[in-house]
ModelCIF file with pLDDT and N, C-alpha, C, O atoms, coordinates in Angstrom:
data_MODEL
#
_entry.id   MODEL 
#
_entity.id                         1 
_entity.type                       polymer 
_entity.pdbx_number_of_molecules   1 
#
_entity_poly.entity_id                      1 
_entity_poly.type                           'polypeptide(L)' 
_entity_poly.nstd_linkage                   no 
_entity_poly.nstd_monomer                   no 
_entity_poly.pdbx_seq_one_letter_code       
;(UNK)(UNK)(UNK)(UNK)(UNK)(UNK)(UNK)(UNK)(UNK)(UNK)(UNK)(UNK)(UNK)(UNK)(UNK)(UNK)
(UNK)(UNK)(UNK)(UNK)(UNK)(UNK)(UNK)(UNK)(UNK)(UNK)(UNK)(UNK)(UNK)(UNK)(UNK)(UNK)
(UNK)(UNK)(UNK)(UNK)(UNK)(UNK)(UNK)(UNK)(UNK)(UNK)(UNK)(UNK)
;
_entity_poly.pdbx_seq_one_letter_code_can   XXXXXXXXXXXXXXXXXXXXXXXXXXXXXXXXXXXXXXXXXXXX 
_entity_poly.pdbx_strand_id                 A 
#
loop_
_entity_poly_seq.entity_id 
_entity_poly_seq.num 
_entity_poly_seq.mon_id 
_entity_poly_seq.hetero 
1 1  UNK n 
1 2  UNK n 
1 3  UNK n 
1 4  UNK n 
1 5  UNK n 
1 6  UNK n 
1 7  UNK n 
1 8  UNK n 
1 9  UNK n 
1 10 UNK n 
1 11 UNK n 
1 12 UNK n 
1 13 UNK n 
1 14 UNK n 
1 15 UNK n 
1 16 UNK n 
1 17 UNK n 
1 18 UNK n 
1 19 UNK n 
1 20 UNK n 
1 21 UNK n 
1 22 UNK n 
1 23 UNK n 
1 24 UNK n 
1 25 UNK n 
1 26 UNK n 
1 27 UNK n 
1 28 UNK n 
1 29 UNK n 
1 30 UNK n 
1 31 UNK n 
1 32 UNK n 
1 33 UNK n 
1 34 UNK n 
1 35 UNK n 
1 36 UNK n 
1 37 UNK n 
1 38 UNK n 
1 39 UNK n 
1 40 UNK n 
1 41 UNK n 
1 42 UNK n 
1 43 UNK n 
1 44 UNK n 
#
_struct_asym.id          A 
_struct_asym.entity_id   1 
#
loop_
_ma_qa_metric.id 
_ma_qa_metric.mode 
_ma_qa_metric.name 
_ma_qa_metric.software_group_id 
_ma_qa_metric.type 
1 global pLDDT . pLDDT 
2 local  pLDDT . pLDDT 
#
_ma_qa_metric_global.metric_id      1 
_ma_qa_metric_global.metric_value   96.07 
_ma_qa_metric_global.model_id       1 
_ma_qa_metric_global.ordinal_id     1 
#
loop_
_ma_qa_metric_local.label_asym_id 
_ma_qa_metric_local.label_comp_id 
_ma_qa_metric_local.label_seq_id 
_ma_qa_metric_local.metric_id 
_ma_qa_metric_local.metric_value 
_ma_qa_metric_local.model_id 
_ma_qa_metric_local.ordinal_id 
A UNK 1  2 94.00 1 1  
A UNK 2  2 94.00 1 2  
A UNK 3  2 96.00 1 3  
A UNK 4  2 97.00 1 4  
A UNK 5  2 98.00 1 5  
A UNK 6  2 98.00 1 6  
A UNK 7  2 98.00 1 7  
A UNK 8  2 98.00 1 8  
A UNK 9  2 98.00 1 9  
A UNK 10 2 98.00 1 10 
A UNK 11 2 97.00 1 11 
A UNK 12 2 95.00 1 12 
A UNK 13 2 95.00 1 13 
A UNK 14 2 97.00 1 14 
A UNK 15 2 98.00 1 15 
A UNK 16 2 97.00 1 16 
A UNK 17 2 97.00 1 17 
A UNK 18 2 97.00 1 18 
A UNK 19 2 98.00 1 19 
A UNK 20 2 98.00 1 20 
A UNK 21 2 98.00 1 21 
A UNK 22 2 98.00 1 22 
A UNK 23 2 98.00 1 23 
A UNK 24 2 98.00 1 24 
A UNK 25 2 98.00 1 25 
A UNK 26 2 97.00 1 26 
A UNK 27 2 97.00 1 27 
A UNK 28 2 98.00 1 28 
A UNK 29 2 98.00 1 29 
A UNK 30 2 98.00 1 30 
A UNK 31 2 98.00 1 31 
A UNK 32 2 98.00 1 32 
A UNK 33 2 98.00 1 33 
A UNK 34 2 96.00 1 34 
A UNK 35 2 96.00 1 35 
A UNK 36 2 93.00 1 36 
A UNK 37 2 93.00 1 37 
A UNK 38 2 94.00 1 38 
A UNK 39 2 90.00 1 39 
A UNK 40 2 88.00 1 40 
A UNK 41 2 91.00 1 41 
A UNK 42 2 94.00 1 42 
A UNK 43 2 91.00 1 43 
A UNK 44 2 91.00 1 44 
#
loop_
_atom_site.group_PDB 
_atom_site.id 
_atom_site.type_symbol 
_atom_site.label_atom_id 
_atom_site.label_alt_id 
_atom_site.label_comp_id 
_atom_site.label_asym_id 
_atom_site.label_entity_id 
_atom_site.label_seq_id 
_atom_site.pdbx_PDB_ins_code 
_atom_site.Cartn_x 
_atom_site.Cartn_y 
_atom_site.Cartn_z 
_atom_site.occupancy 
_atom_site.B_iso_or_equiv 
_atom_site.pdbx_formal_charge 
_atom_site.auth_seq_id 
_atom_site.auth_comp_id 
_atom_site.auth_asym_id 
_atom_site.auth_atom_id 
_atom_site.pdbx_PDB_model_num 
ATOM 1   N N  . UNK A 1 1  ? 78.295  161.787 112.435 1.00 94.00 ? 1  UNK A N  1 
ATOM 2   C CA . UNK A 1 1  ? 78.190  161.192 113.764 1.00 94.00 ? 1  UNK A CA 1 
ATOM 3   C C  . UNK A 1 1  ? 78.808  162.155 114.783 1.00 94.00 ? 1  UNK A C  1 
ATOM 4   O O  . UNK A 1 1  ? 79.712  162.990 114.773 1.00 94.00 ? 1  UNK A O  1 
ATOM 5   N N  . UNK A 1 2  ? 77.992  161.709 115.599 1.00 94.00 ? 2  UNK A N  1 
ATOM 6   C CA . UNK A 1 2  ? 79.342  162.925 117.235 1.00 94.00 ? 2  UNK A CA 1 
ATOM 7   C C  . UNK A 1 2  ? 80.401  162.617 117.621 1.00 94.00 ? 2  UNK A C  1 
ATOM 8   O O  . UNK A 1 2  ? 80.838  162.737 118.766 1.00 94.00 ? 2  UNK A O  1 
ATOM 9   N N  . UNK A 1 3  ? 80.984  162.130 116.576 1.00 96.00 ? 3  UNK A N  1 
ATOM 10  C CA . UNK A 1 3  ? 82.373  162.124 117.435 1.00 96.00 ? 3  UNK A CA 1 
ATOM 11  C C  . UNK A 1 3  ? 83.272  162.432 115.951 1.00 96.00 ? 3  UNK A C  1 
ATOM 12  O O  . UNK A 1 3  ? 84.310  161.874 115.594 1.00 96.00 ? 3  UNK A O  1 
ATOM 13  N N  . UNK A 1 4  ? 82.570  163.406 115.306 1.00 97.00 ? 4  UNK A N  1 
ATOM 14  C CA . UNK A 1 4  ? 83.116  163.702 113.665 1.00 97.00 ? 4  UNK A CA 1 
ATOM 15  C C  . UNK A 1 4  ? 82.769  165.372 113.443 1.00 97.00 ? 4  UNK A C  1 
ATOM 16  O O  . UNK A 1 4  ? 81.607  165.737 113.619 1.00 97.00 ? 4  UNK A O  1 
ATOM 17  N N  . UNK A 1 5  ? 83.612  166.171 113.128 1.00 98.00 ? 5  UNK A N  1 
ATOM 18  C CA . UNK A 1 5  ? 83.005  167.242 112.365 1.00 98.00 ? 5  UNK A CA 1 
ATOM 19  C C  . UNK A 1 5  ? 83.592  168.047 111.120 1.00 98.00 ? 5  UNK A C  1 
ATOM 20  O O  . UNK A 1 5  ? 84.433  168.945 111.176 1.00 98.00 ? 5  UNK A O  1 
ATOM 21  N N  . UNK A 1 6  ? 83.063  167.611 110.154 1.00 98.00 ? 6  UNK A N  1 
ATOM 22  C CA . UNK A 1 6  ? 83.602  167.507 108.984 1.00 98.00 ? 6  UNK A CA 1 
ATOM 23  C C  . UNK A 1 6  ? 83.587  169.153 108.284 1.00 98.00 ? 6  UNK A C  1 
ATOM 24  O O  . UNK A 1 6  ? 82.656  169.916 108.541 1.00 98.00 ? 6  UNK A O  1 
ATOM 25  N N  . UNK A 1 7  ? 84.300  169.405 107.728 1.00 98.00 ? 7  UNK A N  1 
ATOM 26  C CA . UNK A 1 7  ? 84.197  170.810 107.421 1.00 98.00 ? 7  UNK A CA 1 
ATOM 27  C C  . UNK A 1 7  ? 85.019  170.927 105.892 1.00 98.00 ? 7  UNK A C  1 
ATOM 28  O O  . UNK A 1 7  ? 85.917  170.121 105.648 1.00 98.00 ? 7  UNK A O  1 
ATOM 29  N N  . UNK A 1 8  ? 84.587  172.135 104.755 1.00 98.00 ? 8  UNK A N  1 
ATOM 30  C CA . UNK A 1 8  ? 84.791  172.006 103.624 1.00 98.00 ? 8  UNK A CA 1 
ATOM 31  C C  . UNK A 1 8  ? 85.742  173.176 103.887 1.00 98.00 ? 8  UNK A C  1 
ATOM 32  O O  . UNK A 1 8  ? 85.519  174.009 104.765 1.00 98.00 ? 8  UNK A O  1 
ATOM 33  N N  . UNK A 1 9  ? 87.027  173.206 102.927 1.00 98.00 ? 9  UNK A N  1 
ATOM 34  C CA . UNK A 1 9  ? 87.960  174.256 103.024 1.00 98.00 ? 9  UNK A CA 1 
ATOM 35  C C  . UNK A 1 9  ? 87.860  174.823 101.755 1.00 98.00 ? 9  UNK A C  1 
ATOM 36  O O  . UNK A 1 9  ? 88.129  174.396 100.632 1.00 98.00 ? 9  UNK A O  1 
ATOM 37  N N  . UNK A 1 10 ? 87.186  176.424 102.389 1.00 98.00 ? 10 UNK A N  1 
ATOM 38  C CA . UNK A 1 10 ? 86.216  177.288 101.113 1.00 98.00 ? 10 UNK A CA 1 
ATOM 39  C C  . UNK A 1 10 ? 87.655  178.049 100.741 1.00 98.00 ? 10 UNK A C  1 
ATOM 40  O O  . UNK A 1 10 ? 88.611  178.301 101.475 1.00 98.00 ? 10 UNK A O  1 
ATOM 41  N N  . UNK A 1 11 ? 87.462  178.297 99.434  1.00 97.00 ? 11 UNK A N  1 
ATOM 42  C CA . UNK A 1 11 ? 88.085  179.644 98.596  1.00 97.00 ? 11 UNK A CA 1 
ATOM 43  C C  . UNK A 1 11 ? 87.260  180.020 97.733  1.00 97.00 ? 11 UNK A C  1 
ATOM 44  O O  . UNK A 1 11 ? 86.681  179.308 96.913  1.00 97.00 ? 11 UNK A O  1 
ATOM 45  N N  . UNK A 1 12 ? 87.140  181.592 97.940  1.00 95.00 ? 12 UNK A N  1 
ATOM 46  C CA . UNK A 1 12 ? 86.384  182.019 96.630  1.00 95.00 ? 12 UNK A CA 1 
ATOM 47  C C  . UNK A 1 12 ? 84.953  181.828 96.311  1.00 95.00 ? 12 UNK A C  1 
ATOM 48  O O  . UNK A 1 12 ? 84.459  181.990 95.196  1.00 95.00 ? 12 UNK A O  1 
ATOM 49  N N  . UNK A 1 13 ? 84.051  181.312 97.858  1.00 95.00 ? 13 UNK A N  1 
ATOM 50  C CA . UNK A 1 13 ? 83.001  180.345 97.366  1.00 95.00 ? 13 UNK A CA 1 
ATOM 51  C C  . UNK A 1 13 ? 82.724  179.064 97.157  1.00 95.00 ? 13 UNK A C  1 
ATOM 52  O O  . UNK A 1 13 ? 81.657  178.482 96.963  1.00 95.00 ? 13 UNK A O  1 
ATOM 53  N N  . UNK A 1 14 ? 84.270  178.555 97.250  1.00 97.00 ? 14 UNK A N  1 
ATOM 54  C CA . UNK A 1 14 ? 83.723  177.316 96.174  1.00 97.00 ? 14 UNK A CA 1 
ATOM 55  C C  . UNK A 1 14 ? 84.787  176.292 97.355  1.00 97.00 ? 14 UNK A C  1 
ATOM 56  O O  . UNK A 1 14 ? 85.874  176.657 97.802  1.00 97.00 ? 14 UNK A O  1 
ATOM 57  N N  . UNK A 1 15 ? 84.153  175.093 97.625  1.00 98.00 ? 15 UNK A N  1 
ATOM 58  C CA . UNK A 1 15 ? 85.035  174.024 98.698  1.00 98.00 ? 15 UNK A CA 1 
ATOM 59  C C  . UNK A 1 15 ? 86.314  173.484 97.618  1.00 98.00 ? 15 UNK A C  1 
ATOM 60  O O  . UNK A 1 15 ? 86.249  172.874 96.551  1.00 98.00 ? 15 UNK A O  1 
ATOM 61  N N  . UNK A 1 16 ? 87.368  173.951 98.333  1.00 97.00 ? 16 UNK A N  1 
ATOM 62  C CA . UNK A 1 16 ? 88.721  173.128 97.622  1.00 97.00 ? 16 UNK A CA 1 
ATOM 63  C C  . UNK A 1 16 ? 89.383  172.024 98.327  1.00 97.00 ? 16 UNK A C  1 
ATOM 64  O O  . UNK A 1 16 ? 90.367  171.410 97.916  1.00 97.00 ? 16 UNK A O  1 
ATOM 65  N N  . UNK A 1 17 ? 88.942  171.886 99.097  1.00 97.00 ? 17 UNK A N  1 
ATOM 66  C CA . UNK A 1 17 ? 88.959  170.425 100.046 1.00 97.00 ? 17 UNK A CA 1 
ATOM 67  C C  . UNK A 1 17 ? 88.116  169.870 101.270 1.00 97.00 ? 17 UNK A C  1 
ATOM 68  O O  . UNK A 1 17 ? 86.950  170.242 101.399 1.00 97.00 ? 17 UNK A O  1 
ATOM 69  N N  . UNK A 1 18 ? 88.651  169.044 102.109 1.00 97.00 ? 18 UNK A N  1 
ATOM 70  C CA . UNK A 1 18 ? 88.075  168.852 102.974 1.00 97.00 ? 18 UNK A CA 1 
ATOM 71  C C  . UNK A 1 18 ? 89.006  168.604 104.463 1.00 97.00 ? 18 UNK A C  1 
ATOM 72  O O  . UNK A 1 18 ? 90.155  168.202 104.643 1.00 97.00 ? 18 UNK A O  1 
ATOM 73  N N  . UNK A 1 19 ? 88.112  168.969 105.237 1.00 98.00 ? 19 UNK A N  1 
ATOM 74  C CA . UNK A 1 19 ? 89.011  168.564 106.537 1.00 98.00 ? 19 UNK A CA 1 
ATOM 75  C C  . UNK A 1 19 ? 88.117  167.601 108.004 1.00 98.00 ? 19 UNK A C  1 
ATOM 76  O O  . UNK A 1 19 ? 86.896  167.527 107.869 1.00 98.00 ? 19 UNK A O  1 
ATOM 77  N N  . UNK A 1 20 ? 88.490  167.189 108.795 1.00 98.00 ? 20 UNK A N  1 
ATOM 78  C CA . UNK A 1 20 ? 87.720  166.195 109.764 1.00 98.00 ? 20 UNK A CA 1 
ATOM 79  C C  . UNK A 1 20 ? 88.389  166.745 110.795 1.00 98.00 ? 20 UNK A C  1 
ATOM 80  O O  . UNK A 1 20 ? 89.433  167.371 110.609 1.00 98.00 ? 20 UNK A O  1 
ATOM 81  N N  . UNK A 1 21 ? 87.851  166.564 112.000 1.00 98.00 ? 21 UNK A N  1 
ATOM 82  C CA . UNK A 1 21 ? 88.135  166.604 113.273 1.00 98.00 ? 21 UNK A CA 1 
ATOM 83  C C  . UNK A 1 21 ? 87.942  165.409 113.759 1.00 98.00 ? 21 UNK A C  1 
ATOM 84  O O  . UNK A 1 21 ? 87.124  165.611 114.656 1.00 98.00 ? 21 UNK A O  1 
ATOM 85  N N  . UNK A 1 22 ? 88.205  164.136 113.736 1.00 98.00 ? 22 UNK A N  1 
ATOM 86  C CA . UNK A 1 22 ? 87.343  162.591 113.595 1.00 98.00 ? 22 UNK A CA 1 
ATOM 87  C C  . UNK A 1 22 ? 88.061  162.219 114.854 1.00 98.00 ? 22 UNK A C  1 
ATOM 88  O O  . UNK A 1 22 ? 89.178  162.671 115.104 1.00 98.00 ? 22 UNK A O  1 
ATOM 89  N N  . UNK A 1 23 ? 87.161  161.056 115.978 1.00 98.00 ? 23 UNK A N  1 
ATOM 90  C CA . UNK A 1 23 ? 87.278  160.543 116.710 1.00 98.00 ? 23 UNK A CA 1 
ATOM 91  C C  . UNK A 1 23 ? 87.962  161.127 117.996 1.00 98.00 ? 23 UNK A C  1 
ATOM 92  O O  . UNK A 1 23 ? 88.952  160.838 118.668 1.00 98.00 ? 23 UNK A O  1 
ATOM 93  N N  . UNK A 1 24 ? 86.762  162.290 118.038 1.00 98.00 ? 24 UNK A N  1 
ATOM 94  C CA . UNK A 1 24 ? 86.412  163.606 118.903 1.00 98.00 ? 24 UNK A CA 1 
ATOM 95  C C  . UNK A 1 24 ? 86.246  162.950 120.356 1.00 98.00 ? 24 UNK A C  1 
ATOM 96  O O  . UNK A 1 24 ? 85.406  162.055 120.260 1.00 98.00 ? 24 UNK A O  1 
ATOM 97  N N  . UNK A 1 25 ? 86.668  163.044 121.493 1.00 98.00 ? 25 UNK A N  1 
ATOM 98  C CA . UNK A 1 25 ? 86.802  161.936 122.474 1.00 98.00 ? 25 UNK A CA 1 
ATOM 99  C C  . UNK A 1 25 ? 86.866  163.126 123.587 1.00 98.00 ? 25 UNK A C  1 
ATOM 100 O O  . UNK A 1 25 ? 87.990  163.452 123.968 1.00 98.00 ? 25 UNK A O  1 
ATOM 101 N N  . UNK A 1 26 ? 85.564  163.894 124.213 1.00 97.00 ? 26 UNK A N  1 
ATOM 102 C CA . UNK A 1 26 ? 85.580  164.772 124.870 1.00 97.00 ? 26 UNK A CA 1 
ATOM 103 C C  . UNK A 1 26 ? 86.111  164.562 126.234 1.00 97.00 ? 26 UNK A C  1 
ATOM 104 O O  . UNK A 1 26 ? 86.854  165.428 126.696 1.00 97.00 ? 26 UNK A O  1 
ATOM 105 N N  . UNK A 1 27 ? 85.704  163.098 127.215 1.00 97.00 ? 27 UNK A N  1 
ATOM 106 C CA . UNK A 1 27 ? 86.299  162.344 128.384 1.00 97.00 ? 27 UNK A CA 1 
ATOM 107 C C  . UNK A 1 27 ? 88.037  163.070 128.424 1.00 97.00 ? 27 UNK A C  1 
ATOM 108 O O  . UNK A 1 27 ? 88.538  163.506 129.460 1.00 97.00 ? 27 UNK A O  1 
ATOM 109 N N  . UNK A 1 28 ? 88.813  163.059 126.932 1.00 98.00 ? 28 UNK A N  1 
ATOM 110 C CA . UNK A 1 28 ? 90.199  162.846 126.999 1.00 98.00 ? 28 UNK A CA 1 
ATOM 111 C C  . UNK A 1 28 ? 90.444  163.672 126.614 1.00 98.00 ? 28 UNK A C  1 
ATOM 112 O O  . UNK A 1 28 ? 91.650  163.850 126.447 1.00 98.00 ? 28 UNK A O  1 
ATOM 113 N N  . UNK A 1 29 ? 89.684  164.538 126.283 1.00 98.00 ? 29 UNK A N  1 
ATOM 114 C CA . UNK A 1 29 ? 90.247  166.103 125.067 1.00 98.00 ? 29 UNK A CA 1 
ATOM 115 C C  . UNK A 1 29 ? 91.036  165.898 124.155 1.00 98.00 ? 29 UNK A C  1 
ATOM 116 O O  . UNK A 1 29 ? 92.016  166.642 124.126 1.00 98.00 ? 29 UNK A O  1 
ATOM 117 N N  . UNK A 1 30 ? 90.927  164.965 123.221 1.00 98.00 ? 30 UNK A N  1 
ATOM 118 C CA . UNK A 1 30 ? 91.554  164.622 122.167 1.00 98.00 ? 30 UNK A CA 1 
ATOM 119 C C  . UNK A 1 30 ? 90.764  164.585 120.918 1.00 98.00 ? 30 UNK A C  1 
ATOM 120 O O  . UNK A 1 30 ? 89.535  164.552 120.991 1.00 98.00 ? 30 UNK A O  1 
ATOM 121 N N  . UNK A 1 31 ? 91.355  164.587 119.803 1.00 98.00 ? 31 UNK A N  1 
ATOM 122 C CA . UNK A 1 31 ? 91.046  164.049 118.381 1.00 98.00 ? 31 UNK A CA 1 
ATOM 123 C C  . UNK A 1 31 ? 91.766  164.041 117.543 1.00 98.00 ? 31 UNK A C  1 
ATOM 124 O O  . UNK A 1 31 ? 92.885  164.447 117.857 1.00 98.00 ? 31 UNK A O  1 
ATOM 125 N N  . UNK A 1 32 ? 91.607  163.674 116.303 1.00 98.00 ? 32 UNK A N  1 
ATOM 126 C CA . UNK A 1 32 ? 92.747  163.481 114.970 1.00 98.00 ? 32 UNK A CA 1 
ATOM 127 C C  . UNK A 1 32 ? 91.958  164.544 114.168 1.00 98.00 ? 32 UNK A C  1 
ATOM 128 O O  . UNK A 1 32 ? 90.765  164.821 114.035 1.00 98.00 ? 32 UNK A O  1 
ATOM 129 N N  . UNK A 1 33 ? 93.287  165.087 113.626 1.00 98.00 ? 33 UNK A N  1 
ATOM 130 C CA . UNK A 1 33 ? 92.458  165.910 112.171 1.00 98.00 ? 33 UNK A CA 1 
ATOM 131 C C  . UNK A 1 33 ? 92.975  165.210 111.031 1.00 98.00 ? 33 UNK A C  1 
ATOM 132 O O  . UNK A 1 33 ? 94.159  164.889 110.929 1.00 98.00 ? 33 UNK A O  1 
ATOM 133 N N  . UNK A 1 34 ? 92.003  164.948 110.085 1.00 96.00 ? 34 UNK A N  1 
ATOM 134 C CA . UNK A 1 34 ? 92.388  164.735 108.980 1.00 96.00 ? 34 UNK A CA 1 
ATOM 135 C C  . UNK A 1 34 ? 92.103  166.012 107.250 1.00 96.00 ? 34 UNK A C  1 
ATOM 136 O O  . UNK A 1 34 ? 91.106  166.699 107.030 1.00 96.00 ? 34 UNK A O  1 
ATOM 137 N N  . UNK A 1 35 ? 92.947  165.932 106.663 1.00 96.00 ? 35 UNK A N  1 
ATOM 138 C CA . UNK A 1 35 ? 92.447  166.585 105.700 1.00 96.00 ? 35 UNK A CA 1 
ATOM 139 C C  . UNK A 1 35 ? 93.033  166.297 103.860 1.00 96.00 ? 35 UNK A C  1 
ATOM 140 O O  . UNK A 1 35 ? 94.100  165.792 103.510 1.00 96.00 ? 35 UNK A O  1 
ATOM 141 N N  . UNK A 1 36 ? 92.367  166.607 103.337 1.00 93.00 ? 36 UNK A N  1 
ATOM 142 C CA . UNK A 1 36 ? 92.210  166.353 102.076 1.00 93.00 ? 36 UNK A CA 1 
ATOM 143 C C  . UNK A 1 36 ? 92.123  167.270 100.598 1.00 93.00 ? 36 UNK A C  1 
ATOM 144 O O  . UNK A 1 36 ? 91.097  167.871 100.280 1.00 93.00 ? 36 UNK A O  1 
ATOM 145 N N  . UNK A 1 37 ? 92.821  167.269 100.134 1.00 93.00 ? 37 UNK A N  1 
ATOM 146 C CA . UNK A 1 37 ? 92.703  168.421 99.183  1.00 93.00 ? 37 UNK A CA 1 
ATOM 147 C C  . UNK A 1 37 ? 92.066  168.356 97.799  1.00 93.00 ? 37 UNK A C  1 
ATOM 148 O O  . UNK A 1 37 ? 92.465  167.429 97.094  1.00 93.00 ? 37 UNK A O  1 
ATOM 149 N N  . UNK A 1 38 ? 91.286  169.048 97.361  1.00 94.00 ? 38 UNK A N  1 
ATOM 150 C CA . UNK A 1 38 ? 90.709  168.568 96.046  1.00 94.00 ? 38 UNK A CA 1 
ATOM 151 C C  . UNK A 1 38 ? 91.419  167.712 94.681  1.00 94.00 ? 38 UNK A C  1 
ATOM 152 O O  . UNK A 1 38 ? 91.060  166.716 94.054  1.00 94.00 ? 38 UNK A O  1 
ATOM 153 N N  . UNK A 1 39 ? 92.697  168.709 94.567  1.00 90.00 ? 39 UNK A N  1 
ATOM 154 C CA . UNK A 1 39 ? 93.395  168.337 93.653  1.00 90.00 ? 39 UNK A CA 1 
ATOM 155 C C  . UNK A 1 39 ? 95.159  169.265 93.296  1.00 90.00 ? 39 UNK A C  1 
ATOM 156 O O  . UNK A 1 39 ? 95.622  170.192 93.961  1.00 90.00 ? 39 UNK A O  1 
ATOM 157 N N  . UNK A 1 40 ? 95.549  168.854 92.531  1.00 88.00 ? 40 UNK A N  1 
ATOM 158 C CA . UNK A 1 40 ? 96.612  169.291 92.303  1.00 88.00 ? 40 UNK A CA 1 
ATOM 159 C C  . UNK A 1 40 ? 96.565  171.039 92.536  1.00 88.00 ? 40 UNK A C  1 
ATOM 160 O O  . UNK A 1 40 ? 97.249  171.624 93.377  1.00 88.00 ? 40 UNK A O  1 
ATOM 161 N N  . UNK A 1 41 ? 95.718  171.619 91.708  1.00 91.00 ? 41 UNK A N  1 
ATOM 162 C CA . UNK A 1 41 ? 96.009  172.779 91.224  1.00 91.00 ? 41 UNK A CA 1 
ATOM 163 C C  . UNK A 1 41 ? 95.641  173.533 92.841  1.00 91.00 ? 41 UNK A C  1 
ATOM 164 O O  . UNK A 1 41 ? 95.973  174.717 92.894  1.00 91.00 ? 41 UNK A O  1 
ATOM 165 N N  . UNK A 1 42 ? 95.276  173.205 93.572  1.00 94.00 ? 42 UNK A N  1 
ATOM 166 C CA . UNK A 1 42 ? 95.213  174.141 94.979  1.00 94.00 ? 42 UNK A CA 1 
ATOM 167 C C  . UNK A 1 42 ? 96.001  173.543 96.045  1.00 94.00 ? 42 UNK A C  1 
ATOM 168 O O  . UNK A 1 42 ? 95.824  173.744 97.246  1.00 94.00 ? 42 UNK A O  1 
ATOM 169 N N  . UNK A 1 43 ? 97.010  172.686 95.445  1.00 91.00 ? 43 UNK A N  1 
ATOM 170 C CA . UNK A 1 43 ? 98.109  171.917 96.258  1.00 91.00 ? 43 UNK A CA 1 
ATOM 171 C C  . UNK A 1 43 ? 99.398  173.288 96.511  1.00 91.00 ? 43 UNK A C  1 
ATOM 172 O O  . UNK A 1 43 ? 99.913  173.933 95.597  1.00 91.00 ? 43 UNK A O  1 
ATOM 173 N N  . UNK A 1 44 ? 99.595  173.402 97.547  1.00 91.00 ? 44 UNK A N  1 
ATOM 174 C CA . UNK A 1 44 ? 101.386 174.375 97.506  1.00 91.00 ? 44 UNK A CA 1 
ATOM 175 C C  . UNK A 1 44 ? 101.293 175.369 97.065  1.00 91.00 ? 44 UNK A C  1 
ATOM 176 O O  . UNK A 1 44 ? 102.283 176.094 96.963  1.00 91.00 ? 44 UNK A O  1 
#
């Protein structure tokens, strides 16, 4: 949706997580990022 832009966080080729720019609110120049990591082993 437009007010979302979702994007995969590459290494190596390969997506090791994910991240959002969500509730993109151009009027206010604001948004939240959110993000998400695949799993342990590409944690820290």
């Amino acid at each position: 949706d437009p007010s979302r832009v979702l994007f995969a966080i590459m290494k190596d080729g390969k997506p090791i997580g994910e991240l959002q720019l969500k509730r993109i609110n151009y009027e206010d120049r604001e948004c939240t990022l959110s993000i998400h990591m695949q799993n342990d082993g590409v944690k820290g």
